[in-house]
Protein backbone atom coordinates (compact mmCIF):
# COMPACT_ATOMS: atom_id res chain seq x y z
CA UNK A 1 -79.44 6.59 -7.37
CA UNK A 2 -80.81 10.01 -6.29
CA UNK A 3 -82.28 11.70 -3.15
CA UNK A 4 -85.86 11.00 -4.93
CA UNK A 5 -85.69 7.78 -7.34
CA UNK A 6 -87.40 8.58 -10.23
CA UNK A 7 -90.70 6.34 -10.02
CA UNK A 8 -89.70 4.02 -13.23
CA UNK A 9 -86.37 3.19 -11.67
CA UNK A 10 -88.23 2.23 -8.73
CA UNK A 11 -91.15 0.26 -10.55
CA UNK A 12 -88.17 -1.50 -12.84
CA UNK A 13 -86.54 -2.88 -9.51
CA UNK A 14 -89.38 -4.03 -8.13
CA UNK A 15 -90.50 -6.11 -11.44
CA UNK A 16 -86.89 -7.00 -12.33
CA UNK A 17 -86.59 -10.46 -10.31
CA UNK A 18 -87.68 -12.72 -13.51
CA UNK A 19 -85.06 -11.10 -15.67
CA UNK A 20 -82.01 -11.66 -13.32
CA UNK A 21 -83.04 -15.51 -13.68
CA UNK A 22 -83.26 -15.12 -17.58
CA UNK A 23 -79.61 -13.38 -17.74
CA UNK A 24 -78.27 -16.08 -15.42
CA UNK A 25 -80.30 -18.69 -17.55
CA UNK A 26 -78.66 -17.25 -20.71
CA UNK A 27 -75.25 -17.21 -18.85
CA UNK A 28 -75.40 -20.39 -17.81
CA UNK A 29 -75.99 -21.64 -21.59
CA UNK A 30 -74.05 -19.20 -23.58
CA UNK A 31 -73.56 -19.38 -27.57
CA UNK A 32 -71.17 -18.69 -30.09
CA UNK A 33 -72.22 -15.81 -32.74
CA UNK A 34 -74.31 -16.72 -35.43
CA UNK A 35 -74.89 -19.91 -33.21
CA UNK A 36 -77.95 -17.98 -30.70
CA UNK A 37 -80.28 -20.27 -31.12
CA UNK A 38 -81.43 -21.04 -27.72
CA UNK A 39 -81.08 -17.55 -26.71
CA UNK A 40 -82.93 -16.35 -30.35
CA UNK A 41 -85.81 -18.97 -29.11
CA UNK A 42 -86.00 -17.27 -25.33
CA UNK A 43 -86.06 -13.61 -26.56
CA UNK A 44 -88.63 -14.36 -29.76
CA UNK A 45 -91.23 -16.42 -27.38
CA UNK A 46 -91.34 -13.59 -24.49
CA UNK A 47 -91.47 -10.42 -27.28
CA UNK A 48 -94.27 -12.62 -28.56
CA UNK A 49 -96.05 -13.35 -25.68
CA UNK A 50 -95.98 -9.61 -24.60
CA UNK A 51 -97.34 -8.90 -28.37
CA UNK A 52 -94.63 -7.69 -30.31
CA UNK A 53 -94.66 -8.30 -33.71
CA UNK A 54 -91.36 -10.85 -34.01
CA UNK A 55 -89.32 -11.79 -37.28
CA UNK A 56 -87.01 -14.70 -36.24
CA UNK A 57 -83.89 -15.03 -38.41
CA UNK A 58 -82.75 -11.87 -39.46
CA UNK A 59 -78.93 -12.26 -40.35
CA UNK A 60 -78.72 -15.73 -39.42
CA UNK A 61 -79.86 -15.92 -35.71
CA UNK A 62 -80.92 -12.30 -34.96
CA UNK A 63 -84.58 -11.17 -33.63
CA UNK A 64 -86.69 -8.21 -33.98
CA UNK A 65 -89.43 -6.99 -31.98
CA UNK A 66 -91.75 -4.05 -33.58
CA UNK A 67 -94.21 -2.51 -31.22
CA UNK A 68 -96.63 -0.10 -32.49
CA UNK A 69 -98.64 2.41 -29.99
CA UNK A 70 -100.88 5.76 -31.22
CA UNK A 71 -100.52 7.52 -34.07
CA UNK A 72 -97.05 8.67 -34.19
CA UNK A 73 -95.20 8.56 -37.29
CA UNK A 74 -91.66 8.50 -35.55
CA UNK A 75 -89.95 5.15 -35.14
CA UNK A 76 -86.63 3.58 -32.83
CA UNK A 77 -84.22 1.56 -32.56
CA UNK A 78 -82.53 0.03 -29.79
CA UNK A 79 -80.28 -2.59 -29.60
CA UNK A 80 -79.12 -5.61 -27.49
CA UNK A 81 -76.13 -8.10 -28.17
CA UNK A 82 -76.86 -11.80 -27.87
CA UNK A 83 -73.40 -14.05 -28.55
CA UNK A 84 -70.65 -15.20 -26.28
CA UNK A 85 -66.51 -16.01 -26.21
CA UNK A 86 -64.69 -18.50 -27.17
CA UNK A 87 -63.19 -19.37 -23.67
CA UNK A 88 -63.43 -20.80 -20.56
CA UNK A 89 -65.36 -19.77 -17.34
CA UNK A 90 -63.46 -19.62 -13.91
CA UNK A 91 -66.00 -17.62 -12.10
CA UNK A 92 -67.30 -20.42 -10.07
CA UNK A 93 -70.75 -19.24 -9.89
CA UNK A 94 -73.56 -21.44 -9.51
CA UNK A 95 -74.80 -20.48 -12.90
CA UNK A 96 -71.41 -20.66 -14.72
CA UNK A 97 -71.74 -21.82 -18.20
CA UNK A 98 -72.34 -25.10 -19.06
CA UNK A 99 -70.69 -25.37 -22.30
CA UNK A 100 -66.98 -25.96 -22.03
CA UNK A 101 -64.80 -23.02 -23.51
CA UNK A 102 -67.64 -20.78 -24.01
CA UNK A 103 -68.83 -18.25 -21.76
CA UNK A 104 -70.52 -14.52 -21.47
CA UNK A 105 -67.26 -12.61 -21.13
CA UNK A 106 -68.16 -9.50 -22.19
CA UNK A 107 -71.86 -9.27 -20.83
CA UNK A 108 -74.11 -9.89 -23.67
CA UNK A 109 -76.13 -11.79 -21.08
CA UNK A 110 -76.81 -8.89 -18.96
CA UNK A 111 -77.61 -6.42 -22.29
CA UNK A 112 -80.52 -8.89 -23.41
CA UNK A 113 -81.87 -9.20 -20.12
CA UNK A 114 -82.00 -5.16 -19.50
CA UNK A 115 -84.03 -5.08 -22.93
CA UNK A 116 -85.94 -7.51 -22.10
CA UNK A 117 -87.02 -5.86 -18.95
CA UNK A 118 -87.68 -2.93 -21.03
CA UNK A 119 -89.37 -4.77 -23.50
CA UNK A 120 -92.15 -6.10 -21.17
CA UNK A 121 -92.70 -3.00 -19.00
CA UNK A 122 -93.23 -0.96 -22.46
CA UNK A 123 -95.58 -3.55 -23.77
CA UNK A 124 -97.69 -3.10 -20.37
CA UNK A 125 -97.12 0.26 -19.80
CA UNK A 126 -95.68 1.73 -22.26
CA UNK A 127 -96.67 5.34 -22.48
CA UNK A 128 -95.25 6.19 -26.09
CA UNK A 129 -96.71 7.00 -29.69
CA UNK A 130 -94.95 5.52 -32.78
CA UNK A 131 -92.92 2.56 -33.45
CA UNK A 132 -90.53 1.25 -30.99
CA UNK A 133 -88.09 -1.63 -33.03
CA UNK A 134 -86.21 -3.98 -30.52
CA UNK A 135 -82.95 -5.56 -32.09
CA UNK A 136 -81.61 -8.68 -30.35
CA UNK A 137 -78.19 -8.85 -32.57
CA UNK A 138 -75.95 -12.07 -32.95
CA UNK A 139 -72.12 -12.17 -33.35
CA UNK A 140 -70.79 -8.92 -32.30
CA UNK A 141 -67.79 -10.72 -31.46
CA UNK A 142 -65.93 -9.57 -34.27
CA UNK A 143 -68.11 -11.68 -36.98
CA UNK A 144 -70.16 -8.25 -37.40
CA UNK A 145 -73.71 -9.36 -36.96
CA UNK A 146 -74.70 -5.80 -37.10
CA UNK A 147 -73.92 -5.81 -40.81
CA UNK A 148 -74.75 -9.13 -41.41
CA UNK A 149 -78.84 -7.76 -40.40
CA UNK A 150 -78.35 -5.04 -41.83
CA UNK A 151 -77.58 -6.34 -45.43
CA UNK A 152 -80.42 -8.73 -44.82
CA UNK A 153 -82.87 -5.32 -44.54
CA UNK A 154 -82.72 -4.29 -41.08
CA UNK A 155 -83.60 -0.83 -41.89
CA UNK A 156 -85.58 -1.32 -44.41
CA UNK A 157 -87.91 -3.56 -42.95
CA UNK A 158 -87.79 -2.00 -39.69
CA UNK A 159 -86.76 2.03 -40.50
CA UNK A 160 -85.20 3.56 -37.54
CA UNK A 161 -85.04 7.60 -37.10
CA UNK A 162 -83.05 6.82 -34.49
CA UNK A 163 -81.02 4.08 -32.38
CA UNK A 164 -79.39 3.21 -29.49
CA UNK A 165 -77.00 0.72 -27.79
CA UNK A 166 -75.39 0.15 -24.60
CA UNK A 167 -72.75 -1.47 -22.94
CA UNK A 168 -71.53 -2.16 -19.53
CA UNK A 169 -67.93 -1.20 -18.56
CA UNK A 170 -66.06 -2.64 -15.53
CA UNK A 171 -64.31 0.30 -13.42
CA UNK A 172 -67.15 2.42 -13.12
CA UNK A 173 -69.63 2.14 -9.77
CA UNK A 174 -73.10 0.02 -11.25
CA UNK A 175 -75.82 2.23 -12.97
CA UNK A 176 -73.75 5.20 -13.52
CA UNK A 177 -74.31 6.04 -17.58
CA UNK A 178 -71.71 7.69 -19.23
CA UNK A 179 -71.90 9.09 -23.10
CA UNK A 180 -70.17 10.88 -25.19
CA UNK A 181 -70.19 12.68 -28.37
CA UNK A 182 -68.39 11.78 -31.61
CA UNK A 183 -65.56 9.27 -31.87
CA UNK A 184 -66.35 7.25 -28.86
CA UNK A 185 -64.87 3.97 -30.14
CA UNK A 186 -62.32 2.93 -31.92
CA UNK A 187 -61.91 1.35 -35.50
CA UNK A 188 -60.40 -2.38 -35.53
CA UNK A 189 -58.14 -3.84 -38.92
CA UNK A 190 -56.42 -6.65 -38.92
CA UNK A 191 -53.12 -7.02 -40.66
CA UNK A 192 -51.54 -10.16 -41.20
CA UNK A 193 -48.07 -9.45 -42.86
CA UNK A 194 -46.27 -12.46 -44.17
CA UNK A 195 -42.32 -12.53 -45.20
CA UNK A 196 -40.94 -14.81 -47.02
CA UNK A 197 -37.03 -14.89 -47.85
CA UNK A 198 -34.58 -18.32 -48.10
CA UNK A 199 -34.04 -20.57 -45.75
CA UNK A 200 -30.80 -22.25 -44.19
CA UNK A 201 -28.70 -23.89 -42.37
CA UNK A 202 -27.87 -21.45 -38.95
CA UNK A 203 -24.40 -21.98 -39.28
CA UNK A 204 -24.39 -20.00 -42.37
CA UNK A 205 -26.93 -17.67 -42.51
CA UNK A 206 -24.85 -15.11 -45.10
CA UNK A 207 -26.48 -17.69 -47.77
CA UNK A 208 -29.78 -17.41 -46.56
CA UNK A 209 -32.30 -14.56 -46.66
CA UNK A 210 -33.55 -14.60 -43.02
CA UNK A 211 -37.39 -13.24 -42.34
CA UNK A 212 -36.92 -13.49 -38.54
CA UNK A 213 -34.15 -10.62 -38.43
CA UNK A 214 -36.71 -8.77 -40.97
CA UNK A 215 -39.80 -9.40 -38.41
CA UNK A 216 -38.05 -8.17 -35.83
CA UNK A 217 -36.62 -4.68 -37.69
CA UNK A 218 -40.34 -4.23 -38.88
CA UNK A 219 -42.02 -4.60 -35.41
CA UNK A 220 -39.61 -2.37 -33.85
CA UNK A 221 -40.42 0.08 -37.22
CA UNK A 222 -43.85 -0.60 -36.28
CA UNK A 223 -44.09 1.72 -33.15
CA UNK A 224 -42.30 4.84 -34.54
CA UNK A 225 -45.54 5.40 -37.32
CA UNK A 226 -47.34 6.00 -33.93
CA UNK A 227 -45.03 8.38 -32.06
CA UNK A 228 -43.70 9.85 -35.16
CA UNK A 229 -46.22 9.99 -38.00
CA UNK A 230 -49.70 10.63 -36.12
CA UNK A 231 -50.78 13.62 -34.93
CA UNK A 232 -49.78 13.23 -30.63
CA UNK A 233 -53.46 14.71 -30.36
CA UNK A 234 -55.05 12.06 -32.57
CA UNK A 235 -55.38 8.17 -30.47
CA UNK A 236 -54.13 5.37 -32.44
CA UNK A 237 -52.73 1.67 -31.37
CA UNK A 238 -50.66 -0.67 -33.62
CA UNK A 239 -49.95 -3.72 -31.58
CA UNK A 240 -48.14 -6.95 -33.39
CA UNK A 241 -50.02 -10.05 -30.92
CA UNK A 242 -48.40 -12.86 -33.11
CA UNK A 243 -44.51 -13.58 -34.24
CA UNK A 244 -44.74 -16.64 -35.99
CA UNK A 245 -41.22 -18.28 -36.96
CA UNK A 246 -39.17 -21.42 -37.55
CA UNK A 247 -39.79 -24.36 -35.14
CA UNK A 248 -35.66 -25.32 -34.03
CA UNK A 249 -32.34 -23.22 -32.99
CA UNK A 250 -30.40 -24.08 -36.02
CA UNK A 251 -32.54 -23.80 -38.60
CA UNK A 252 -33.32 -20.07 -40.60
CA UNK A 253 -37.01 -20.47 -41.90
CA UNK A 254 -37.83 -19.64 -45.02
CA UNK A 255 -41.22 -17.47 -43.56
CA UNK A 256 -42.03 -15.39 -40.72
CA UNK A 257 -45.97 -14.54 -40.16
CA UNK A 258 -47.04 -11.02 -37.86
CA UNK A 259 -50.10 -10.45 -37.14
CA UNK A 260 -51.18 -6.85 -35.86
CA UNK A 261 -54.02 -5.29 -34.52
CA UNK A 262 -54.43 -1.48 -35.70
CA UNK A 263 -57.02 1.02 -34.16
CA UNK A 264 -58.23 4.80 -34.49
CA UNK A 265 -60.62 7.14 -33.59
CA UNK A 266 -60.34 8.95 -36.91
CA UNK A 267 -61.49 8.14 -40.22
CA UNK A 268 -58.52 9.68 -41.88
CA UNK A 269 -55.75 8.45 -38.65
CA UNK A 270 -57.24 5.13 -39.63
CA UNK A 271 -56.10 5.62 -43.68
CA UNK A 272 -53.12 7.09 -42.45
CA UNK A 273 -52.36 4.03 -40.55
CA UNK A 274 -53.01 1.99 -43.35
CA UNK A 275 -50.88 4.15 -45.71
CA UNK A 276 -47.34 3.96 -43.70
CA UNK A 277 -47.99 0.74 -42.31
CA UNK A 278 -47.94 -0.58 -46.04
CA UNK A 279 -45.07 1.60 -46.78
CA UNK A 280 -42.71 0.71 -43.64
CA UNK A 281 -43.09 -2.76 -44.18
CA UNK A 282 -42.48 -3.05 -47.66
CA UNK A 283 -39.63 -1.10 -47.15
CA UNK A 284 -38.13 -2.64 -44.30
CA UNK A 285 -38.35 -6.38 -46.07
CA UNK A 286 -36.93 -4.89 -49.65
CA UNK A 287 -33.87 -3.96 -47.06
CA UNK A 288 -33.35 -7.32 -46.06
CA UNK A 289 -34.23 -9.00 -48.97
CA UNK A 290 -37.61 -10.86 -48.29
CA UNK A 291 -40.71 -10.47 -49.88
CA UNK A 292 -43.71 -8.57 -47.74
CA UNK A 293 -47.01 -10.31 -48.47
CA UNK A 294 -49.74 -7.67 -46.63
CA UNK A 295 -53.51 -9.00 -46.11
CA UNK A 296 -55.09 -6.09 -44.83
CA UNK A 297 -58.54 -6.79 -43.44
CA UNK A 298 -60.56 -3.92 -42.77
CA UNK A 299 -62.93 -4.44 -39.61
CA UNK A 300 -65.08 -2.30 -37.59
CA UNK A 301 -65.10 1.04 -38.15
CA UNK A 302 -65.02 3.99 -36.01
CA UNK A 303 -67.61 4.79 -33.66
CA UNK A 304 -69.44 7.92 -33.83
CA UNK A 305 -72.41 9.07 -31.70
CA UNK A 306 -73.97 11.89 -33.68
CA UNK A 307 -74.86 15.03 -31.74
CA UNK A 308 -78.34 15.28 -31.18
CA UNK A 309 -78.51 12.03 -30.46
CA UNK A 310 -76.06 12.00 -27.77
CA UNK A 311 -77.11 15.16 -26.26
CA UNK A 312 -81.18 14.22 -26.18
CA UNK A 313 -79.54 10.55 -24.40
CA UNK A 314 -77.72 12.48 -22.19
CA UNK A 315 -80.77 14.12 -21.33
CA UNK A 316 -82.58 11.04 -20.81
CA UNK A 317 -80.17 9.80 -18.22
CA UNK A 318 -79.96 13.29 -15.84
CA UNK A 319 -83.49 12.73 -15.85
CA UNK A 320 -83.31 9.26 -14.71
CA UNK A 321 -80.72 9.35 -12.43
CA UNK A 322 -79.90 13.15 -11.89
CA UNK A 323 -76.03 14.25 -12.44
CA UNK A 324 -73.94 12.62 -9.71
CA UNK A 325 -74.75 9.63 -11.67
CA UNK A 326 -74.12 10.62 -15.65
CA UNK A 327 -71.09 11.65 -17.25
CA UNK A 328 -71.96 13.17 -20.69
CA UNK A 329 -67.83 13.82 -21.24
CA UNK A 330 -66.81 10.18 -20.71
CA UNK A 331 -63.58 9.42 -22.54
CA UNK A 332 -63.44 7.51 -26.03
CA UNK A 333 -62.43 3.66 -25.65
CA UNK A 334 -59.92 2.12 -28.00
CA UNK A 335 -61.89 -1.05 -28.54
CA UNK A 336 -64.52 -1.76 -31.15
CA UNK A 337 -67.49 -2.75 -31.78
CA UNK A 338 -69.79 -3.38 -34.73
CA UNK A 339 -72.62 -1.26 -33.87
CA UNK A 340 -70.78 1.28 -36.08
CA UNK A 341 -71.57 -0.04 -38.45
CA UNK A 342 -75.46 0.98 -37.55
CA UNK A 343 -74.39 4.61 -36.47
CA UNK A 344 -72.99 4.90 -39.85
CA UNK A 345 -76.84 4.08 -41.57
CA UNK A 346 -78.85 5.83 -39.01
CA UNK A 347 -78.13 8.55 -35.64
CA UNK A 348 -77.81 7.65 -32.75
CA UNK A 349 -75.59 6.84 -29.63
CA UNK A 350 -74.15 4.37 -27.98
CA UNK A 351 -73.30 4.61 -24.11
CA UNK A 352 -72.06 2.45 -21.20
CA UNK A 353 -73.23 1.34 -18.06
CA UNK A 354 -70.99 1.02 -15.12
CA UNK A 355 -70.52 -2.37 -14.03
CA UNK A 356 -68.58 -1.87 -10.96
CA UNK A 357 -65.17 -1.36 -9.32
CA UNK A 358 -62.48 -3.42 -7.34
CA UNK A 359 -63.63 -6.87 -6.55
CA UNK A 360 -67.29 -6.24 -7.24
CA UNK A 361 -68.57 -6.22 -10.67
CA UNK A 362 -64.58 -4.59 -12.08
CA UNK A 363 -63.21 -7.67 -13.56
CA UNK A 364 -62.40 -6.43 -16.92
CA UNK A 365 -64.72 -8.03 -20.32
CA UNK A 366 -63.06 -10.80 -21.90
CA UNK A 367 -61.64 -12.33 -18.68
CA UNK A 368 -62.51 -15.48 -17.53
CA UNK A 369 -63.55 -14.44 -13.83
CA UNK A 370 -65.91 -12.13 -15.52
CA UNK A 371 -69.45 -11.10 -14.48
CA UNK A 372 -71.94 -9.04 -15.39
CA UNK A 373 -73.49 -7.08 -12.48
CA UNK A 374 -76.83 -7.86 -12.70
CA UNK A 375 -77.99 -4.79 -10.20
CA UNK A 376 -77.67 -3.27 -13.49
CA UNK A 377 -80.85 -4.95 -15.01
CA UNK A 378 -83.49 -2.02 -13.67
CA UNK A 379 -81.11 0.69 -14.45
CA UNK A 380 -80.35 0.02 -17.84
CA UNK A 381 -84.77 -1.15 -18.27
CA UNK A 382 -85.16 1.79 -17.11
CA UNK A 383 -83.55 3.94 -19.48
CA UNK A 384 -84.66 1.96 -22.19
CA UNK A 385 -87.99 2.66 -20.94
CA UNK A 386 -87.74 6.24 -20.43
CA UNK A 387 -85.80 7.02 -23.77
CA UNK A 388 -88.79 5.48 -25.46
CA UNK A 389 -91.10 7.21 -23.89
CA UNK A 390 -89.12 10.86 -24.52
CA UNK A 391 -88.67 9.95 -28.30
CA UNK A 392 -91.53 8.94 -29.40
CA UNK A 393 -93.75 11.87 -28.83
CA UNK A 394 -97.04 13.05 -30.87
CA UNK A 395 -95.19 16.72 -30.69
CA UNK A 396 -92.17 17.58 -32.47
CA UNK A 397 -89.26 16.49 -30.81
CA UNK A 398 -86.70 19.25 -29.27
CA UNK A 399 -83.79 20.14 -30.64
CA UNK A 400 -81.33 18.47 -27.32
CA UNK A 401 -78.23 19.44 -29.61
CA UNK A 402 -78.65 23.41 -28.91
CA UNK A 403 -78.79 22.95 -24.99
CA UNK A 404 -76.85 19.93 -24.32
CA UNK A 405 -75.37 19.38 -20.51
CA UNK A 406 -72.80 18.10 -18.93
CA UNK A 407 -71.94 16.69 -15.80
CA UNK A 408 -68.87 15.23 -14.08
C-alpha cells in the first residue's frame, strides 16, 4: 500500500488466511436480520475462545465482545454488520449462498470477517490500555438493529467514549479508506401516500373522481419541492418507486397507492422535506377531488461523523497506509444506514473501504453479481487494530481536531 508497509498491515496479511474462509463460510450461509443465528454462534464461540468477555443476544441476535487490557479508564467501540438481502445470488462462485433468495449483497460478510481478524490479533497482541467493546450488529438492512441494541442497553452495559464503523464501497481501488467529516450519509423516510376518490366506469369518467390522474399530477409536483424549494447547495432525493393503480383499461379505481423514498443530508432539509411534501400532496388531491391519506415513516437519520473523531481516524489511516491511499474529503453518500443512530448517542466516525473498480470487486451493493473483495480483510484488521491501539492510551489523548489533514 506504501513504499514501506507498515509492519501490522504486513503481520495482518500474513495471519489473514482463516478469516477469508470464515467470510466465505458466512457468505455461503447468509441470514436475514434479526435471523443471525448461525453467524451470532460463529462470532460468539471465536471472541470466546480468544477470551473476550461475550453477551449473546443483545437486540435479538446481536453479540458483544469486551476486552479489557491495563489500567486505562478509556473505553471503544467498533462495529461490524452481520445480516443479509432478501434476493438472489448470480455470482456463481463456489461459495455462493446456499439459501435461495438470500445472499450478502452489501458485504456484511466481509465487515465481520475484518473484525474478526482484528479481534484475534488484539486479543494476542494487542498493545492497548482500557476497554476495547466489539459490536457484531444484526439487521442493518433497514430493520435498525443498531437501535434495536441500543434500547436493549448497548451503551450502558458496554459505555463507549468513542465508536467506529466501516463499510466497503464498490468504485474505489481495494484498501483505499476514505472519511469524511459531518453529514456523510444520508437520512432515509418512507412515505406511503394513499388517494382515494370514486370509482367508474372509463367511459364516463366526468362521474367519477379519478386518483390515477391525481397520482400522476402529484408525482410530477413531487420533483419541483427539490429544484424549487431546497436550497441548490443542500442534497436531497425524493424518488416515488411504486404507482399502484386499478388492475383493467376500462375501469377508474377508486384508489391509487405511491410510495416514495425521501433523503437528506440535513436535519432541517430533512423537516423541510417533510413539511412541503405534506403540503403539495394534500393540495394537489383537494384539486382533484380525492382524499390524501399520508403515512409518513421516519427511518434512519442523518449521518454525522463528529470532528475529532473523524480527524484522529483520519489520522489513523495516513499512518497505516500513508496518503496516496486515504481521502479524508471523500464525498457524502445519499444512502443510509442505521449506525446513525449510534453517532447520534456517542462520537465517532464512520468510513469506507474501497472495494474495487471495473470488473474486479466494482459491482455495486445490493446487486446480485455482488462480491465483497476479500483482499480487503488485512486492510480493514488492520486499522481496526491500529485505531485501538492509538485510542486507548494511558496518556491523554491529542486533540486530532486542531491539526487535522487531508489528502487527495
Amino acid at each position: 500500500m506504501r513504499d514501506a508497509m507498515h509492519p501490522l498491515l504486513a503481520a495482518l496479511r500474513d495471519s489473514a488466511e482463516p478469516f477469508v474462509a470464515i467470510r466465505r463460510d458466512i457468505h455461503r450461509h447468509p441470514e436475514l436480520g434479526f435471523e443471525e443465528h448461525r453467524t451470532s454462534d460463529i462470532v460468539a464461540s471465536l471472541l470466546a475462545e480468544w477470551g473476550y468477555e461475550v453477551e449473546r443476544g443483545l437486540g435479538t441476535t446481536g453479540v458483544v465482545g469486551r476486552l479489557r487490557c491495563g489500567s486505562g479508564s478509556r473505553s471503544l467501540g467498533i462495529r461490524a454488520d452481520m445480516d443479509a438481502l432478501p434476493m438472489a445470488e448470480a455470482t456463481g462462485l463456489p461459495y455462493a449462498s446456499s439459501h435461495p433468495g438470500v445472499m450478502h449483497a452489501c458485504g456484511h460478510d466481509g465487515h465481520t470477517a475484518m473484525l474478526l481478524c482484528a479481534a484475534r490479533h488484539l486479543a494476542l497482541h494487542g498493545n492497548f490500555s482500557g476497554t476495547l467493546n466489539l459490536i457484531f450488529q444484526p439487521a442493518e438492512e433497514g430493520l435498525g438493529g443498531a437501535r434495536r441494541m441500543m434500547e436493549a442497553g448497548l451503551f450502558d452495559k458496554y459505555p463507549c467514549d468513542a465508536i467506529f464503523a466501516m463499510h466497503n464501497v464498490p468504485g474505489s481501488a481495494p484498501g483505499r479508506l476514505l472519511l469524511r467529516q459531518g453529514a456523510a450519509q444520508a437520512s432515509a423516510d418512507n412515505v406511503t401516500i394513499t388517494l382515494t376518490g370514486i370509482g367508474g366506469h372509463a367511459a364516463f369518467p366526468h362521474n367519477a373522481a379519478d386518483p390515477v390522474v391525481a397520482g400522476a399530477s402529484i408525482v410530477m409536483a413531487l420533483q419541483t419541492i427539490v429544484a424549487r424549494n431546497v436550497d441548490p447547495l443542500q442534497t436531497a432525493v425524493i424518488t416515488v418507486g411504486a404507482f399502484q393503480a386499478g388492475t383493467v383499461s376500462n375501469i377508474i379505481p377508486a384508489q391509487a397507492v405511491l410510495r416514495l423514498s425521501v433523503r437528506a443530508l440535513d436535519r432541517g432539509v430533512r423537516d423541510q422535506l417533510e413539511q412541503r411534501i405534506r403540503e403539495l400532496v394534500c393540495a394537489q388531491a383537494q384539486s382533484y377531488g380525492v382524499a390524501a391519506q399520508i403515512d409518513y415513516e421516519r427511518g434512519y437519520p442523518v449521518l454525522v461523523n463528529t470532528p475529532a473523531e473523524t480527524a484522529f481516524a483520519g489520522q489513523v489511516a495516513l499512518e497505516l497506509l500513508g496518503p496516496a491511499h486515504v481521502n479524508c474529503q471523500a464525498p457524502p453518500i445519499a444512502a443510509s444506514e442505521d449506525f446513525a443512530f449510534m453517532l447520534d448517542a456517542v462520537p465517532g466516525c464512520y468510513l469506507w473501504i474501497g472495494n474495487g473498480e471495473g470488473g474486479e470487486g466494482g459491482c455495486m451493493v445490493h446487486n446480485p453479481g455482488y462480491d465483497f473483495n476479500d483482499a480487503n480483510i488485512p486492510v480493514g484488521a488492520a486499522y481496526w487494530a491500529l485505531l485501538c491501539e492509538r485510542f486507548l492510551v494511558d496518556q491523554p489523548w491529542p486533540d486530532y481536531s486542531a491539526d487535522a489533514r487531508t489528502s487527495a
